[in-house]
Structure formats: C-alpha cells, structure tokens
N, C-alpha and C. Protein backbone atom coordinates (compact mmCIF):
# COMPACT_ATOMS: atom_id res chain seq x y z
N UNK A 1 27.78 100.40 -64.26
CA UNK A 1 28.84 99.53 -63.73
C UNK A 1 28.88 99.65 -62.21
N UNK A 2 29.05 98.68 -61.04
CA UNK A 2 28.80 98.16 -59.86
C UNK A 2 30.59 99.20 -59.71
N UNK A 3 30.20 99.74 -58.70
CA UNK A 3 32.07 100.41 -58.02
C UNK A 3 32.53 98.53 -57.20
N UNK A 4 33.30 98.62 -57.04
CA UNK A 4 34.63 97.87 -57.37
C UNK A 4 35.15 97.61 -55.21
N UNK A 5 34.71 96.39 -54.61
CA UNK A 5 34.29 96.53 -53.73
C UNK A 5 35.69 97.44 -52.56
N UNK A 6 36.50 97.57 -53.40
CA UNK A 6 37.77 98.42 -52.54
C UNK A 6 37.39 99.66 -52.36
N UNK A 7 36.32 100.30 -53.54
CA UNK A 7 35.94 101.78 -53.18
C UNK A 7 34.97 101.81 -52.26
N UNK A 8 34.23 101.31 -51.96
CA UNK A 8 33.37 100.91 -50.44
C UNK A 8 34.44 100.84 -49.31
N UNK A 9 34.99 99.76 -49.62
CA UNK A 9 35.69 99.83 -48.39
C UNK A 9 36.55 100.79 -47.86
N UNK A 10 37.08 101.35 -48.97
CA UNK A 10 38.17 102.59 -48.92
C UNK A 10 37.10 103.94 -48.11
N UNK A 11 35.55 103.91 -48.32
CA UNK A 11 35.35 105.16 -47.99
C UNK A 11 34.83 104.42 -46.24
N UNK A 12 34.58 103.67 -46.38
CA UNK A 12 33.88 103.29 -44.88
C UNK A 12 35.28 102.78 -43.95
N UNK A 13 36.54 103.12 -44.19
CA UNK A 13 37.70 103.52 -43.23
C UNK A 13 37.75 105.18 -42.89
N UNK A 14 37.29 105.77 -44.28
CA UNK A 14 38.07 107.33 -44.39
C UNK A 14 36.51 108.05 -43.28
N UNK A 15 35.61 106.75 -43.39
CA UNK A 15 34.46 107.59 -42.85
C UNK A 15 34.56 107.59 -40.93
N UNK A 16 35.09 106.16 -40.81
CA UNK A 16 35.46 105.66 -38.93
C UNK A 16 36.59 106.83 -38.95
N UNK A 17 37.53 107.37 -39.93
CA UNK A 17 38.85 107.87 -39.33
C UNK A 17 38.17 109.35 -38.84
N UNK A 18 37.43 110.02 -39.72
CA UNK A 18 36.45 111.45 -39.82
C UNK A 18 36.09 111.08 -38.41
N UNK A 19 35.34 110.21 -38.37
CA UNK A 19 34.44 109.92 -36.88
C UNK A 19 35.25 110.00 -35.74
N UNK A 20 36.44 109.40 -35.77
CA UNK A 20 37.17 109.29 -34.58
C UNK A 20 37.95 110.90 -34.70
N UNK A 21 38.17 111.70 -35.64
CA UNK A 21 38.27 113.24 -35.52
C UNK A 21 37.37 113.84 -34.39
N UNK A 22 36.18 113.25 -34.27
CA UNK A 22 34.84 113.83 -33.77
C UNK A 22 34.02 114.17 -35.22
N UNK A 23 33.91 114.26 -35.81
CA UNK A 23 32.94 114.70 -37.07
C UNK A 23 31.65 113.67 -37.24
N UNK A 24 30.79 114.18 -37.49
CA UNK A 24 29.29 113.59 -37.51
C UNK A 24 29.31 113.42 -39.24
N UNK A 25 29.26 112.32 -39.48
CA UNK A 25 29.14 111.27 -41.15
C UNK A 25 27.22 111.16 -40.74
N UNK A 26 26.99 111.03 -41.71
CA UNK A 26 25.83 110.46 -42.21
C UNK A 26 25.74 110.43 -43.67
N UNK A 27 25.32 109.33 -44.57
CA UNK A 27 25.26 109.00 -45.40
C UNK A 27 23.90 109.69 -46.28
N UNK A 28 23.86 110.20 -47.13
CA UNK A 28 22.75 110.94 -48.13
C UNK A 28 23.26 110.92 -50.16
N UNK A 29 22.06 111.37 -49.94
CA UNK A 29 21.68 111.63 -51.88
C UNK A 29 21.94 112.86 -52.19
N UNK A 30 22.53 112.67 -53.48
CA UNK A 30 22.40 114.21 -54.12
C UNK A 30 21.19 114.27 -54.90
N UNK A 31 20.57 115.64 -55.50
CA UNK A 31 19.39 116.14 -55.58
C UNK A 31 19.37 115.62 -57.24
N UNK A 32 18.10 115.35 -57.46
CA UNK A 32 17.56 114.37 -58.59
C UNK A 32 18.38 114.83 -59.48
N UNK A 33 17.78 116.63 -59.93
CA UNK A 33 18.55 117.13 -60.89
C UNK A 33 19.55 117.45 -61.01
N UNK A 34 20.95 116.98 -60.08
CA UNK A 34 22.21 116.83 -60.15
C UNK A 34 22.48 115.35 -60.93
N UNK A 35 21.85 114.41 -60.54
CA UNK A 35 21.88 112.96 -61.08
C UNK A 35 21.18 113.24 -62.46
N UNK A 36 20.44 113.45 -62.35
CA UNK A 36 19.70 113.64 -64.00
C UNK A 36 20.65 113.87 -64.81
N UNK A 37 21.13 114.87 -64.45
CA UNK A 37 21.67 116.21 -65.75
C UNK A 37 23.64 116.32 -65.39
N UNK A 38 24.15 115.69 -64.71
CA UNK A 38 25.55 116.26 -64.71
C UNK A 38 26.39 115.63 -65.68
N UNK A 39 25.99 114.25 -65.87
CA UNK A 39 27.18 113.44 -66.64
C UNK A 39 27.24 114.21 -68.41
N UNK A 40 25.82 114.47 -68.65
CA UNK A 40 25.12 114.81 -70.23
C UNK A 40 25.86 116.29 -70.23
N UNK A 41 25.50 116.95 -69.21
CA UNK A 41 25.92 118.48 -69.06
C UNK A 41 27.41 118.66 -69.25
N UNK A 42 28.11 117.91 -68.27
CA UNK A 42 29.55 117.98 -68.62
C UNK A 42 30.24 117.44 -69.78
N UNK A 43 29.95 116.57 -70.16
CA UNK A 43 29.97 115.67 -71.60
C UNK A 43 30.06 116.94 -72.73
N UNK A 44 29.20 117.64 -72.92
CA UNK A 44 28.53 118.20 -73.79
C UNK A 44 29.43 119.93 -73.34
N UNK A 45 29.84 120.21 -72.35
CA UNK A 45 30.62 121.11 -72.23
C UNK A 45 31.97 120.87 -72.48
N UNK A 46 32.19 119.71 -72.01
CA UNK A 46 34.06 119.56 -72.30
C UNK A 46 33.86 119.87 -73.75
N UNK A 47 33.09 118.81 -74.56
CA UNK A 47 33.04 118.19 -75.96
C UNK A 47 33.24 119.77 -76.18
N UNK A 48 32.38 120.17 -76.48
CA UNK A 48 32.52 121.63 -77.20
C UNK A 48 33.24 122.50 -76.66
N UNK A 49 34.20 122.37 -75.71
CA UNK A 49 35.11 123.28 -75.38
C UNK A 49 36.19 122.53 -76.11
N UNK A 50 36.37 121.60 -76.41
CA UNK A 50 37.71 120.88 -77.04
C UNK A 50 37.35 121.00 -78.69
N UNK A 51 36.39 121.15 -78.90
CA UNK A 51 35.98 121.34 -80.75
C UNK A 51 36.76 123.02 -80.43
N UNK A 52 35.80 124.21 -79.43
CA UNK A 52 36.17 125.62 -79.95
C UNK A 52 37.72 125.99 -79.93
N UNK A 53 38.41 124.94 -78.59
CA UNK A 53 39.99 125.48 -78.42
C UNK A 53 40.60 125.07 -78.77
N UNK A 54 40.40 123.31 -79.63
CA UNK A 54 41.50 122.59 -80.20
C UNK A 54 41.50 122.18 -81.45
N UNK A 55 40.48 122.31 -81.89
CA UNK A 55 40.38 121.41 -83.06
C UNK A 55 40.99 121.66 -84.59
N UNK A 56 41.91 122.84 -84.47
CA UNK A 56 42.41 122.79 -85.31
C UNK A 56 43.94 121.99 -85.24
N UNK A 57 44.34 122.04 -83.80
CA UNK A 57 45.66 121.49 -83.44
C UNK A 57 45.18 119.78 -83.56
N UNK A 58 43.83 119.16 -83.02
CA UNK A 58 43.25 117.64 -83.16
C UNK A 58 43.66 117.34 -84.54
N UNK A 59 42.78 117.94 -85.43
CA UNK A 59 42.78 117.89 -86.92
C UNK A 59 43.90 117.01 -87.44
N UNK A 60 44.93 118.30 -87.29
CA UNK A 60 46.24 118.11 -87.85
C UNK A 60 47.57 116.89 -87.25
N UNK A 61 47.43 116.50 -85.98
CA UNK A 61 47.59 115.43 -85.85
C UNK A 61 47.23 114.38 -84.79
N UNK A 62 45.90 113.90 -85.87
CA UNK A 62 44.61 113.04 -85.63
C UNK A 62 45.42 111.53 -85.40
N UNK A 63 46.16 111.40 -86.13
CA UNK A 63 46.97 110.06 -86.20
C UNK A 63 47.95 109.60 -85.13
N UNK A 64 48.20 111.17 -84.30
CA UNK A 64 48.99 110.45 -83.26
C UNK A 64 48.17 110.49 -81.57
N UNK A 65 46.50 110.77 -82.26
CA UNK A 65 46.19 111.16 -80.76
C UNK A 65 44.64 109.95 -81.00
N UNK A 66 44.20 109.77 -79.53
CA UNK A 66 43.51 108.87 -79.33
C UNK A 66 42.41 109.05 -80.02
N UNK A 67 41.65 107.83 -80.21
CA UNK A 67 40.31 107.99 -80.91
C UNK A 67 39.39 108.79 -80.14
N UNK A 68 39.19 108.46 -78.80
CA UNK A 68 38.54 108.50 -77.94
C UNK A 68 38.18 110.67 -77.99
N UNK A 69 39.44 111.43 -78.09
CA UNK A 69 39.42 112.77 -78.15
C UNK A 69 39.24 113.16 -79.21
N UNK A 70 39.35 112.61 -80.40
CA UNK A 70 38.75 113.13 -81.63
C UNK A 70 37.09 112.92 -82.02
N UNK A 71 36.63 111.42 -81.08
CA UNK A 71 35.71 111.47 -81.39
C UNK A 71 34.54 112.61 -80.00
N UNK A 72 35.51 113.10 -79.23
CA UNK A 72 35.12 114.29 -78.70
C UNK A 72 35.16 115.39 -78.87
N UNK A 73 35.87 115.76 -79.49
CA UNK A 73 36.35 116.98 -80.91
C UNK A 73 34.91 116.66 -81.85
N UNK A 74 34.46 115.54 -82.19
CA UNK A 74 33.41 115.62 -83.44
C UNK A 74 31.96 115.83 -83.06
N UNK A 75 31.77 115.75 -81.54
CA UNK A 75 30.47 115.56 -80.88
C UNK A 75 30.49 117.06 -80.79
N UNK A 76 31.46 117.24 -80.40
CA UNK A 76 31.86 118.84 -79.52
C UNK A 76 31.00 119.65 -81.30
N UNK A 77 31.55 119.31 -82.02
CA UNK A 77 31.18 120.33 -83.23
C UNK A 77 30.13 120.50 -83.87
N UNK A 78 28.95 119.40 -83.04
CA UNK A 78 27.42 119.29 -83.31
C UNK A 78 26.90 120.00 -82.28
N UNK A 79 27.15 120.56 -81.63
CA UNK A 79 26.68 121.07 -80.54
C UNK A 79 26.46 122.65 -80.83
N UNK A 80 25.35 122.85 -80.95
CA UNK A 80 24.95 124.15 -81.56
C UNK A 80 25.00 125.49 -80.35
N UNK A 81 25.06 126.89 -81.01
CA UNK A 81 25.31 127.78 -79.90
C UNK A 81 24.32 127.98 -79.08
N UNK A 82 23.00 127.64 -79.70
CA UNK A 82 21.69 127.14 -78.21
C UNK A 82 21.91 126.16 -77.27
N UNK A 83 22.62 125.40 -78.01
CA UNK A 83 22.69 124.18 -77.23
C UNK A 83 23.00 124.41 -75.90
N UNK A 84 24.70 125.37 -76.43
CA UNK A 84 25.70 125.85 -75.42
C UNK A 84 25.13 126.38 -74.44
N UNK A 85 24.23 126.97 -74.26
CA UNK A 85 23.27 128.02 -73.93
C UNK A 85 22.22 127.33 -72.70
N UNK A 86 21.91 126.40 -73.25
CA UNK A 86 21.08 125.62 -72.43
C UNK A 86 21.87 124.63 -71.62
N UNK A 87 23.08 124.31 -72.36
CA UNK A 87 24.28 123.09 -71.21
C UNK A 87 24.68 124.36 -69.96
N UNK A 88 24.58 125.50 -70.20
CA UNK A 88 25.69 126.34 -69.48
C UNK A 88 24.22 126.92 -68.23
N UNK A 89 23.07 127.08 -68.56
CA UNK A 89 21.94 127.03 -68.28
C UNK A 89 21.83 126.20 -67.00
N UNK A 90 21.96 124.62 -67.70
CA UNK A 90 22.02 123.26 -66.64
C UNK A 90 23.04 123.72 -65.71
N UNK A 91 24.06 123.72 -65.95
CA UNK A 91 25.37 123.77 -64.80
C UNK A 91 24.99 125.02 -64.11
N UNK A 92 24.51 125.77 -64.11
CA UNK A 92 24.49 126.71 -63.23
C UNK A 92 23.07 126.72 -62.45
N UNK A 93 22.09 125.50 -62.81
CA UNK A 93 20.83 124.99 -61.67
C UNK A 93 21.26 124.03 -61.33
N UNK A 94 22.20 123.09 -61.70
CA UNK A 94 22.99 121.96 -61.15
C UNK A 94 23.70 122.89 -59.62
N UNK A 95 24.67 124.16 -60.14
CA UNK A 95 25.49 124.23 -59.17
C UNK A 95 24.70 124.95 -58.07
N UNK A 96 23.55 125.55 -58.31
CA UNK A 96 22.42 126.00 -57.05
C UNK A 96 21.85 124.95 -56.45
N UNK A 97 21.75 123.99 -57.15
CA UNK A 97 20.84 122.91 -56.27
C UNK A 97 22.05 122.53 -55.06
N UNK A 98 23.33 122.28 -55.46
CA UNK A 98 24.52 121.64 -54.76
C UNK A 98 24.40 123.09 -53.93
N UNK A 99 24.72 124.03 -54.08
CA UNK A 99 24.92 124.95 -52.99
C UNK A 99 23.74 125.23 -52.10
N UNK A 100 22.07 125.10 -52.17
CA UNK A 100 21.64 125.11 -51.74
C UNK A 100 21.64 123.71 -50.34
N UNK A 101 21.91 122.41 -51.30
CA UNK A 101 21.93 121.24 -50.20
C UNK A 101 22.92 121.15 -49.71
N UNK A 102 24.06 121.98 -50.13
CA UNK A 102 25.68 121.62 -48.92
C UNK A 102 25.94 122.39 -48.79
N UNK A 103 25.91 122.86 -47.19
CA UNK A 103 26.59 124.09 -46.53
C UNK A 103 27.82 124.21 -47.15
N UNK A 104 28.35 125.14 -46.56
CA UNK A 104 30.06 125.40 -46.56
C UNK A 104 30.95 124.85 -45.20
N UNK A 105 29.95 124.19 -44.49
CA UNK A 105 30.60 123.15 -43.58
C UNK A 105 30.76 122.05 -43.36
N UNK A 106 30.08 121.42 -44.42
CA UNK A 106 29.95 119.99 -45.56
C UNK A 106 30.86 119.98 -46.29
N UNK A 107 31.65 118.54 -46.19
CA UNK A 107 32.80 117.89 -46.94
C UNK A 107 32.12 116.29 -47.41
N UNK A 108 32.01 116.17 -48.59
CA UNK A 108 31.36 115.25 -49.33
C UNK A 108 32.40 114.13 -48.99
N UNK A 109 32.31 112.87 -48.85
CA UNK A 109 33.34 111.87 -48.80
C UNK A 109 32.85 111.30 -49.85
N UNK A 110 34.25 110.43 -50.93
CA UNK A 110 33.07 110.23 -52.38
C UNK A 110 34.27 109.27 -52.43
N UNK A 111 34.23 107.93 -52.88
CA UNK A 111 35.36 107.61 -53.66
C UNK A 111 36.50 107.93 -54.96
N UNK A 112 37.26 108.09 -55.24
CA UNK A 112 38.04 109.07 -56.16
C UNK A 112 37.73 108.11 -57.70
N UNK A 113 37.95 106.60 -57.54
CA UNK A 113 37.83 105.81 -58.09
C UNK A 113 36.97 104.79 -58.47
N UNK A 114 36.03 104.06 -59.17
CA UNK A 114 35.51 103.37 -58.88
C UNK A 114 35.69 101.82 -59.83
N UNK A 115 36.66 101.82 -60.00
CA UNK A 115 37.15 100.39 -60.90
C UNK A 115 38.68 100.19 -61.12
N UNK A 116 39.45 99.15 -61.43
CA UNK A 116 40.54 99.29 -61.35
C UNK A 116 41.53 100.47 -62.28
N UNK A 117 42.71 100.45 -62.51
CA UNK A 117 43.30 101.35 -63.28
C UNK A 117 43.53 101.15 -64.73
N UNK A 118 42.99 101.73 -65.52
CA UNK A 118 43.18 100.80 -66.65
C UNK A 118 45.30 101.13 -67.24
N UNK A 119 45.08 99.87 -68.04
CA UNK A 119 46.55 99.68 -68.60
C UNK A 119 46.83 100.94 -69.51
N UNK A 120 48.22 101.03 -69.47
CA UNK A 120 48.65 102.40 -70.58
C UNK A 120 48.28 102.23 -71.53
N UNK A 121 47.89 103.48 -71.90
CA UNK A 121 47.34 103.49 -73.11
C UNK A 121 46.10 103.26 -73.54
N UNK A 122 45.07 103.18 -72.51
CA UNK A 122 43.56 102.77 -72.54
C UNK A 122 43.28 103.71 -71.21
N UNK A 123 43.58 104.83 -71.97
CA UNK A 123 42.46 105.93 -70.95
C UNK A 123 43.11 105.79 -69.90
N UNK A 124 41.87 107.08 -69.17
CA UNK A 124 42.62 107.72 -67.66
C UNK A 124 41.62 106.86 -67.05
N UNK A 125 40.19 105.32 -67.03
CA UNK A 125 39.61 105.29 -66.62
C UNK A 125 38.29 105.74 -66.00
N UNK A 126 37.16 104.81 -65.75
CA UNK A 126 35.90 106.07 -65.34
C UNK A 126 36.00 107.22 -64.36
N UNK A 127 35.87 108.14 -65.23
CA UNK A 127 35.68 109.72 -64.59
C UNK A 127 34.19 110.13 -63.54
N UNK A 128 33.15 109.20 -63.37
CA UNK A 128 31.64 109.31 -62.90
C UNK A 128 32.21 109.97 -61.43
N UNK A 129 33.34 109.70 -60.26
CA UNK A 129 33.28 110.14 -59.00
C UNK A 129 33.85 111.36 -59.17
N UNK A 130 34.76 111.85 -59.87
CA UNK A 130 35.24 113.50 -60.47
C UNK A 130 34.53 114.26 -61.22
N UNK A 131 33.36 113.79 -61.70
CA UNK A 131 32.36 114.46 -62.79
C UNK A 131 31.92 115.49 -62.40
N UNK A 132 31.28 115.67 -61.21
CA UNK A 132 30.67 116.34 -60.53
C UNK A 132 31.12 117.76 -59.94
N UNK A 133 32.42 117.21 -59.75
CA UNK A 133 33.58 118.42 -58.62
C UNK A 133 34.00 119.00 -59.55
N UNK A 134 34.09 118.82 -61.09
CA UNK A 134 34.58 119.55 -62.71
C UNK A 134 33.48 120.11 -62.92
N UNK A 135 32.76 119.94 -63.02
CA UNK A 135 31.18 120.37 -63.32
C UNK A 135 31.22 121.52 -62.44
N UNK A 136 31.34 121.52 -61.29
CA UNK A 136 30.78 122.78 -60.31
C UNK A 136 32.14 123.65 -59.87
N UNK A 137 33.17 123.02 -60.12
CA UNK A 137 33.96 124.02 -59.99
C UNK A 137 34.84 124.07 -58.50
N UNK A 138 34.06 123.22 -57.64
CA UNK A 138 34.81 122.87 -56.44
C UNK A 138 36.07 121.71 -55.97
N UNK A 139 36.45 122.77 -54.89
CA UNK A 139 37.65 121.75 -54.80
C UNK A 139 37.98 120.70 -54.19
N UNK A 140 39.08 120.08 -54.65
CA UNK A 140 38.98 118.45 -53.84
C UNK A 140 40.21 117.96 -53.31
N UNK A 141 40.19 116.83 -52.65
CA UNK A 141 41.65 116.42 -52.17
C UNK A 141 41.53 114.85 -52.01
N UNK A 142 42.71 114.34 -52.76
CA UNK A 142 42.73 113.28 -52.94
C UNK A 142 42.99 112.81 -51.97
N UNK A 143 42.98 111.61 -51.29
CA UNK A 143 44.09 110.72 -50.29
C UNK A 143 43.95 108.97 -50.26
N UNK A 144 45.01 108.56 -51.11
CA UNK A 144 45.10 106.85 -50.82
C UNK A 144 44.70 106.75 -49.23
N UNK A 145 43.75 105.07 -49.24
CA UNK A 145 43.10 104.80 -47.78
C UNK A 145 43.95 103.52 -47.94
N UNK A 146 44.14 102.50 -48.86
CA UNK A 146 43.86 101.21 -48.70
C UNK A 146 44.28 100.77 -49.97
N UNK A 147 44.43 99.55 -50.31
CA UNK A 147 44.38 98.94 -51.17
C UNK A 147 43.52 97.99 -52.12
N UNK A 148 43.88 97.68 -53.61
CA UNK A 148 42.78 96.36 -53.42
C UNK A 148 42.61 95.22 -53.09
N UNK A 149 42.04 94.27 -53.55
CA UNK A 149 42.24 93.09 -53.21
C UNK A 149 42.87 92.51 -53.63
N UNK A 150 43.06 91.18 -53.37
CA UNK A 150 43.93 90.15 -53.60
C UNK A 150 44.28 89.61 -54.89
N UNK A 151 45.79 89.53 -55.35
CA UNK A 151 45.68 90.18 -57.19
C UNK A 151 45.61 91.55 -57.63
N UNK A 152 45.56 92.61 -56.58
CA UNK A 152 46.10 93.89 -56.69
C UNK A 152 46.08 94.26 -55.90
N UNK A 153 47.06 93.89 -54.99
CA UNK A 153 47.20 94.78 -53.61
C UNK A 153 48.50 95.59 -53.48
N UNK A 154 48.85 95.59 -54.72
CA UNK A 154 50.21 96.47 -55.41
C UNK A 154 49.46 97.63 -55.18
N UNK A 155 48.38 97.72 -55.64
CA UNK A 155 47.41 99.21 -56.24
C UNK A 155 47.07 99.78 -54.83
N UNK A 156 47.13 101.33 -54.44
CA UNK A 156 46.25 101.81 -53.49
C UNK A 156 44.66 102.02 -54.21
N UNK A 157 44.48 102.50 -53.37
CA UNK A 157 42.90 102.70 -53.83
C UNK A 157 42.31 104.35 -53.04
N UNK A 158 42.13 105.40 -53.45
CA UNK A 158 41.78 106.84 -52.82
C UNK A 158 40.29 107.01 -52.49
N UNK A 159 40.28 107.96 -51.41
CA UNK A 159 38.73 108.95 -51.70
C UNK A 159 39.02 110.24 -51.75
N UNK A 160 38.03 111.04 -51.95
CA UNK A 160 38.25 111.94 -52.48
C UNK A 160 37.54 113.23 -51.34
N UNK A 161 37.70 113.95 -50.55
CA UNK A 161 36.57 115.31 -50.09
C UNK A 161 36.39 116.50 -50.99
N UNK A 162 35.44 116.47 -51.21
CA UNK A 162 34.89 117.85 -52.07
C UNK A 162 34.15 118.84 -51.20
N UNK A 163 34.44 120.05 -51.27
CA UNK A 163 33.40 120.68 -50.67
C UNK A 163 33.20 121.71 -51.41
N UNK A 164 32.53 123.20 -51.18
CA UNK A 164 31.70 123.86 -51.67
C UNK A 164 32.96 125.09 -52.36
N UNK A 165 32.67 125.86 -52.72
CA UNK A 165 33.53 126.90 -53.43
C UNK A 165 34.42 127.55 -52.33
N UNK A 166 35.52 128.22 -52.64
CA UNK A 166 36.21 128.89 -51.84
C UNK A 166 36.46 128.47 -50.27
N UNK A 167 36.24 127.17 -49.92
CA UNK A 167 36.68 126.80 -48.64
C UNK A 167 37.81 125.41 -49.12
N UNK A 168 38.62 126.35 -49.74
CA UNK A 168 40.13 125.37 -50.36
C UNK A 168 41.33 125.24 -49.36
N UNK A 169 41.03 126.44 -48.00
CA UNK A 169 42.20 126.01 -46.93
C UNK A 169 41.31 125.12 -45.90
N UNK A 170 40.45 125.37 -45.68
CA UNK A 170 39.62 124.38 -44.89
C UNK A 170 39.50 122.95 -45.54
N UNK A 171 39.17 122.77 -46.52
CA UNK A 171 39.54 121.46 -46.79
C UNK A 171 40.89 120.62 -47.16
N UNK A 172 41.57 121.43 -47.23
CA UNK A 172 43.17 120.80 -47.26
C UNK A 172 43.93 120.88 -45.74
N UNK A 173 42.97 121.78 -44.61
CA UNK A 173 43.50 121.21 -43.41
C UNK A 173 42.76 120.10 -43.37
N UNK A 174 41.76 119.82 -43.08
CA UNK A 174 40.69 118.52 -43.12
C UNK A 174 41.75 117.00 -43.82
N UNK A 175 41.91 117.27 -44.72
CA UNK A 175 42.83 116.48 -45.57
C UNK A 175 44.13 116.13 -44.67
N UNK A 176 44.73 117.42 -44.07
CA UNK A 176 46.06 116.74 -43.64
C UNK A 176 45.48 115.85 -41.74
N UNK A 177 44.57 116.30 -41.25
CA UNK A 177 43.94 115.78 -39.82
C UNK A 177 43.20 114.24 -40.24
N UNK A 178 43.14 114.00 -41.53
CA UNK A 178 42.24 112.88 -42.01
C UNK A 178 43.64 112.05 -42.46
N UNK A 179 44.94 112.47 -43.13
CA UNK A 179 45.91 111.66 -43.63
C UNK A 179 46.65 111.24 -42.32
N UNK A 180 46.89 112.22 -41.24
CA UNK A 180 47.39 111.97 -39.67
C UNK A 180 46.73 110.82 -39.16
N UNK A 181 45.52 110.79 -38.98
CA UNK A 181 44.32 109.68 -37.99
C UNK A 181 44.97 108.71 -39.00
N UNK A 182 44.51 108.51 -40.14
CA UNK A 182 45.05 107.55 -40.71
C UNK A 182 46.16 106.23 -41.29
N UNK A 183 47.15 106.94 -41.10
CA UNK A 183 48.64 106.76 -41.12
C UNK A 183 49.50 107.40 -39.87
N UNK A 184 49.04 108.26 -39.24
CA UNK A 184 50.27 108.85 -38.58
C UNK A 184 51.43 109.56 -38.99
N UNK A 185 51.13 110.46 -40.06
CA UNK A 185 52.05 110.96 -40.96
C UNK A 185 51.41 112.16 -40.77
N UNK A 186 52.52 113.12 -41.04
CA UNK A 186 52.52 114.86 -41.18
C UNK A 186 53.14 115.30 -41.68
N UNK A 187 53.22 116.84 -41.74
CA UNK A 187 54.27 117.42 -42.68
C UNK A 187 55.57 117.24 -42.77
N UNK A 188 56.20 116.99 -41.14
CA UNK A 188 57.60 116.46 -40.76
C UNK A 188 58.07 115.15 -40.61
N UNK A 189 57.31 114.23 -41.05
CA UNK A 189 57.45 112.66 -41.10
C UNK A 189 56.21 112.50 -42.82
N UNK A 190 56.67 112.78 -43.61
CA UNK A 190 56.30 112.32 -44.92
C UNK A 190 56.61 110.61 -45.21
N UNK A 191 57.28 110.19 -44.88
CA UNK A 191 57.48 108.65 -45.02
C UNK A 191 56.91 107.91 -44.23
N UNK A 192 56.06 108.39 -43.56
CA UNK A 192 54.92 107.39 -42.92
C UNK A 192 53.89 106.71 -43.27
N UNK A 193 53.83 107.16 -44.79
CA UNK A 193 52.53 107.00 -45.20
C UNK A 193 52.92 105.09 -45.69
N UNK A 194 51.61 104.13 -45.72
CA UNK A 194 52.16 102.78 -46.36
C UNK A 194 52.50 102.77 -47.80
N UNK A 195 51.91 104.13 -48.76
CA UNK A 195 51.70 104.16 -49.85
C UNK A 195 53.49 104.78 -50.67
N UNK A 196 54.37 104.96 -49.70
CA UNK A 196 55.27 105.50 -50.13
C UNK A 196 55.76 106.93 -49.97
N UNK A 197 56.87 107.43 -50.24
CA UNK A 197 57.32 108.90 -49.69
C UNK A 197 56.58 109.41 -50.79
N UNK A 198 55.86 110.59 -50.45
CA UNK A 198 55.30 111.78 -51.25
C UNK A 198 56.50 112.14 -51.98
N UNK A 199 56.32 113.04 -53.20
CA UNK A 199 57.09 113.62 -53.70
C UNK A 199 56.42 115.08 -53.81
C-alpha cells in the first residue's frame, strides 16, 4: 500500500524544521535484512507471545473480542519452540544490523502513520512505521506536524524519531527543540500547539 500523501508531507516539514535546528538530514535505506525479515519476525513473536500469555483468558471470551486477535492467538499456537528460537535468532541480527548502521547520534525521522485512521472498531490501523521500533526495542516520540487533506483536515497527521537504545533523554529533548521550531510551544505555553492543549 502507497503511504498516504500527508505522511510525505508531514516528514519533509519535520525534516526543514531539524534543518533549521542546524541538524544535517539526509535521506537513506535500512539494511536488506531489516526489510527482509522484520514484519515476519515480529508477526511471529507477538503471535506467540499472545498464544503463551493469553490464550487461556482469549479462549474464554472469544465472543467479545476481535477476530483479528484470536486469529493471532491461533497462528501464535503453530509456532513451534524452534521456530521461537530462530524468530528470536532474527531479531537479534535484525537488531545488530540497526546498531551497527545507526550511531547513537542518529535520530531516524519516519512517519508515525501511513494511511488514514481507521473507524472504531476496525483496528488500530497499519502498524508497518512502528514495526520496527517494537521489534528492536527502541525508543520513540511522537509529534503531530500537519494535517490531511482536504476532507480531513479535522485529522492531524504525526512523525515519529526513533533512535538507538538508551538515548531516551536525548531524544525527548530533540522532541521538545523539534515541537518549539515548529509551533512555538514549550513547556510553559502548552496551548500553542494548532493541534490543541496537551493533556
């Protein structure tokens, strides 16, 4: 599925605002076998972490919970203890390849979103720009840029910075110098933002 042309646009503001920080953007790839192997890898880890921790509570009431998690509860329970073995295998040459190609002075700019929101009750929407940052374990920070287009310009639209393990105060200052350039909002003027007062 094509991202949704507000998440482009949303990151090529958050990328001029970085720039006008002074920060050097350049645009790149992540490493084959991160693309290969993360969506299957994580898939296959949730799944079977929700068969070993839930599935007796799923089971019992199947009728009031979505299809969508039971039929992840049932995948989860084909998944053999080699399997496990070899998914847990992947994620941890997945998360060397990422630590080898991104310093700890690298902040990924990624869109948070890449399609509209779906209606209640039909899912949390595609997960493909969060897949990755669950997978490895690193942390992230959301921030509405923008909106969409015309016919939903009710909706903001976010990106997301990820960076590498344990640099969680460095990227949440980054976050508040990136929400400032942006809006003109700080810790002592919270109602600056266009998106509404924080709570």
């Amino acid at each position: 599925m094509a991202a949704h042309p507000a998440a482009y646009k949303a990151c090529d503001i958050a990328r001029s605002a970085l720039e006008a920080l002074g920060l050097t953007t350049e645009r790149g790839q992540l490493p084959d076998v991160v693309t290969e192997k993360e969506a299957l890898t994580l898939n296959g880890l949730l799944c079977r972490g929700i068969f070993d921790n839930h599935h007796e509570f799923i089971s019992r009431n199947a009728s009031a919970l979505l299809s969508e998690l039971i039929q992840k509860m049932e995948f989860g329970s084909t998944i053999s203890d080699a399997e496990l073995v070899t998914l847990r295998a992947d994620r941890d040459s997945i998360l060397k390849e990422m630590t080898d190609a991104i310093s700890s002075e690298t902040i990924l700019l990624l869109p948070s979103v890449i399609d509209l929101p779906p209606k209640l009750g039909h899912g949390t929407g595609m997960r493909e720009p969060q897949r990755l940052s669950t997978l490895l374990g690193w942390p992230v920070v959301s921030l509405p840029v923008c909106t969409y287009d015309t016919g939903h310009n009710d909706l903001c639209i976010s990106v997301q910075l990820v960076s590498a393990s344990k640099t969680d105060t460095a990227l949440i200052g980054l976050a508040r110098k990136l929400e400032e350039q942006l809006f003109g909002c700080c810790q002592t003027n919270s109602n600056s933002s266009p998106f509404g007062q924080r709570r």
